[in-house]
Protein backbone atom coordinates (compact mmCIF):
# COMPACT_ATOMS: atom_id res chain seq x y z
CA UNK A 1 -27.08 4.03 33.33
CA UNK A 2 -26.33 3.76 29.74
CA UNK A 3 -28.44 4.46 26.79
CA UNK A 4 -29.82 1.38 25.04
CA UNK A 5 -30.48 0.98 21.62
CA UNK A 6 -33.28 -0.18 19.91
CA UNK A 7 -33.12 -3.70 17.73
CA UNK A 8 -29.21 -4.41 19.35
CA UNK A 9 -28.50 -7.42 20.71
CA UNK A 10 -24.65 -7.38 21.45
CA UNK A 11 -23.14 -4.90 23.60
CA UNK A 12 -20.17 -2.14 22.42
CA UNK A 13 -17.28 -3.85 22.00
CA UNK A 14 -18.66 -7.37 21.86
CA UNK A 15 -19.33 -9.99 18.70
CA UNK A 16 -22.89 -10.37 17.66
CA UNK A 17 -23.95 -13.36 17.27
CA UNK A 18 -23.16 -16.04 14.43
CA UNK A 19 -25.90 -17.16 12.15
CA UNK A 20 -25.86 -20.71 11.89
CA UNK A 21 -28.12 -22.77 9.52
CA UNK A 22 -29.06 -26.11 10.65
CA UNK A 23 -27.15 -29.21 9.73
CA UNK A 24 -29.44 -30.66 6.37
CA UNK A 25 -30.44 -34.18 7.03
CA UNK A 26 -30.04 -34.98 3.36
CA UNK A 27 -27.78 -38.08 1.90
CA UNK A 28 -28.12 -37.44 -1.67
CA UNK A 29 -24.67 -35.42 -3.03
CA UNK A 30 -25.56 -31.81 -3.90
CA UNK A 31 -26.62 -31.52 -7.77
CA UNK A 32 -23.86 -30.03 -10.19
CA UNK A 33 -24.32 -26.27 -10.60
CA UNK A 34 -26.05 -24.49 -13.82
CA UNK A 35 -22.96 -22.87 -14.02
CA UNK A 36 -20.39 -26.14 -14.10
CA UNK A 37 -22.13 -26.39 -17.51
CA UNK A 38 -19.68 -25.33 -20.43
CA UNK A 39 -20.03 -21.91 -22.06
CA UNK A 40 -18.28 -22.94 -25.62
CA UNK A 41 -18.66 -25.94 -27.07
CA UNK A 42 -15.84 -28.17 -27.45
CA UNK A 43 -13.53 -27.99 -30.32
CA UNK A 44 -14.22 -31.31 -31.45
CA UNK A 45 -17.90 -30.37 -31.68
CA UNK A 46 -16.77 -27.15 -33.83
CA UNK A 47 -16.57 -27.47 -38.00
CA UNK A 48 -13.81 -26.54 -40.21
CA UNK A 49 -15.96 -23.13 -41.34
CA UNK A 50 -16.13 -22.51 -37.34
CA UNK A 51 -12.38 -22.79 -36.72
CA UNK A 52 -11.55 -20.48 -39.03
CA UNK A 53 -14.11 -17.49 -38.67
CA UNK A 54 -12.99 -18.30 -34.90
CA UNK A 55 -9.27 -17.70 -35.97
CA UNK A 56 -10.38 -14.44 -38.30
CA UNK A 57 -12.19 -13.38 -34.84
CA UNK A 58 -9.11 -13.48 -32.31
CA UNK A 59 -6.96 -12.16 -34.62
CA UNK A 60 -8.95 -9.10 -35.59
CA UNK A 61 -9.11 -8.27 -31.75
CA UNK A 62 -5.40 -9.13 -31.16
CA UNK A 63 -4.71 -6.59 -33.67
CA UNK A 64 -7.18 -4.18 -32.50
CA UNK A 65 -5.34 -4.76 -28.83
CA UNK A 66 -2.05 -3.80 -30.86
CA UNK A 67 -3.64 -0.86 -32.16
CA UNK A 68 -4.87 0.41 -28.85
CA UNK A 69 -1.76 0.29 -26.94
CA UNK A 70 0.15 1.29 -29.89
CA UNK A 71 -2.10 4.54 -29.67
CA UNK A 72 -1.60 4.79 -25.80
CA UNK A 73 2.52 4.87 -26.54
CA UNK A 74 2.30 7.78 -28.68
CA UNK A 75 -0.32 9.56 -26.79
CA UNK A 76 1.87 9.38 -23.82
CA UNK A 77 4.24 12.49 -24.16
CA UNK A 78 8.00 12.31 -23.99
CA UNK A 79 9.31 14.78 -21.14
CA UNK A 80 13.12 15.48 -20.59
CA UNK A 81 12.38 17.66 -17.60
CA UNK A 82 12.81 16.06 -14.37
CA UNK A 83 9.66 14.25 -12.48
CA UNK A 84 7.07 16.87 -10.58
CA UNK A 85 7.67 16.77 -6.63
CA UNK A 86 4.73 16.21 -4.77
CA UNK A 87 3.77 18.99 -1.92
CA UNK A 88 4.31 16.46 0.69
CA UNK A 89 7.89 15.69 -1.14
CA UNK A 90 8.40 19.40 -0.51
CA UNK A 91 7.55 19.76 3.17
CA UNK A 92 9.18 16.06 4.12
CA UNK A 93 12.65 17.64 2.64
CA UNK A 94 12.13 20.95 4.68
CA UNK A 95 11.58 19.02 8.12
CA UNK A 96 14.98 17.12 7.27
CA UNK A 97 16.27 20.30 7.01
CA UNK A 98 15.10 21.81 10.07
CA UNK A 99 15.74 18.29 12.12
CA UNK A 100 19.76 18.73 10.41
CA UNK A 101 20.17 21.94 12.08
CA UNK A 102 18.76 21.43 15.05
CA UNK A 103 21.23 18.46 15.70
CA UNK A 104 23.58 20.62 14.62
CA UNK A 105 23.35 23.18 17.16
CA UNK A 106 22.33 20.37 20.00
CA UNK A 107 26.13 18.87 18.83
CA UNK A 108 27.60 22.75 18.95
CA UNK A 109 26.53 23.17 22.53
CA UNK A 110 26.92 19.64 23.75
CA UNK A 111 30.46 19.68 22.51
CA UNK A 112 30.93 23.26 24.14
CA UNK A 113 29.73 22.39 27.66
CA UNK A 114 32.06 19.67 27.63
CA UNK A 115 34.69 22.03 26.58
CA UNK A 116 34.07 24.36 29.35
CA UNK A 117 33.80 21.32 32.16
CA UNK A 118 37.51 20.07 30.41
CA UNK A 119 38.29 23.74 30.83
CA UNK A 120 37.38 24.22 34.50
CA UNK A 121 38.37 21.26 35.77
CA UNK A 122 42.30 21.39 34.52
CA UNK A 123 41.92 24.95 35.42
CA UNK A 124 41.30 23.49 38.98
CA UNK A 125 44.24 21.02 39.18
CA UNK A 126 46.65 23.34 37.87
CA UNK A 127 45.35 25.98 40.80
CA UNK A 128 45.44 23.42 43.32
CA UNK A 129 41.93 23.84 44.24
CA UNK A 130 40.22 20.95 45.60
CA UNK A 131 36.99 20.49 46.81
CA UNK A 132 35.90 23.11 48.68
């Protein structure tokens, strides 16, 4: 007999069960959410002195986003040299290699059995021998 655990309810390779909530018996539509609210106000609401420290603010931070990937660019260095091969690059090009030869010598000796079964048989008809 198996081992039960304590506090499980399903068995191994089963579901457990769903949690359902009860249907509500409410008819009144849910109230809006706190966060449906709007963050900003609109721009109508906004004055003239507003819009414009508004502008000054985006485009300080555009230019600050500028400035950042500007400095990422030159951080980055410039290499010449080719890419670096990864280890598993390395070993995946090896097995090729090995696989290559392999059907290279299963060719080699495929192709010289046939050779020698050519060979023996027209060796055989120009004998005479048949089946002995």
């Amino acid at each position: 007999m198996a081992k039960r655990a304590r506090g499980s309810t399903s068995r191994p390779g089963q579901r457990p069960p769903l949690q359902r909530q009860a249907a509500r018996a409410t008819t009144r539509p849910a109230a809006p959410a706190a966060s449906a609210a709007p963050i900003a106000p609109r721009s109508e609401d906004l004055t003239d002195a507003e819009e414009a420290r508004a502008a000054q603010l985006e485009a300080a931070i555009v230019a600050e986003e500028r400035e950042a990937e500007a400095a990422k660019r030159r951080a980055r260095p410039v290499t010449t040299e080719a890419p670096r091969v990864s280890s598993l690059t390395l070993s995946t090009s090896e097995e090729y290699r090995y696989v290559a030869r392999d059907v290279r010598r299963i060719s080699i000796v495929g192709g010289s059995l046939v050779a020698i079964l050519i060979g023996i048989w027209a060796l055989s008809h120009i004998l005479g021998l048949g089946p002995l």
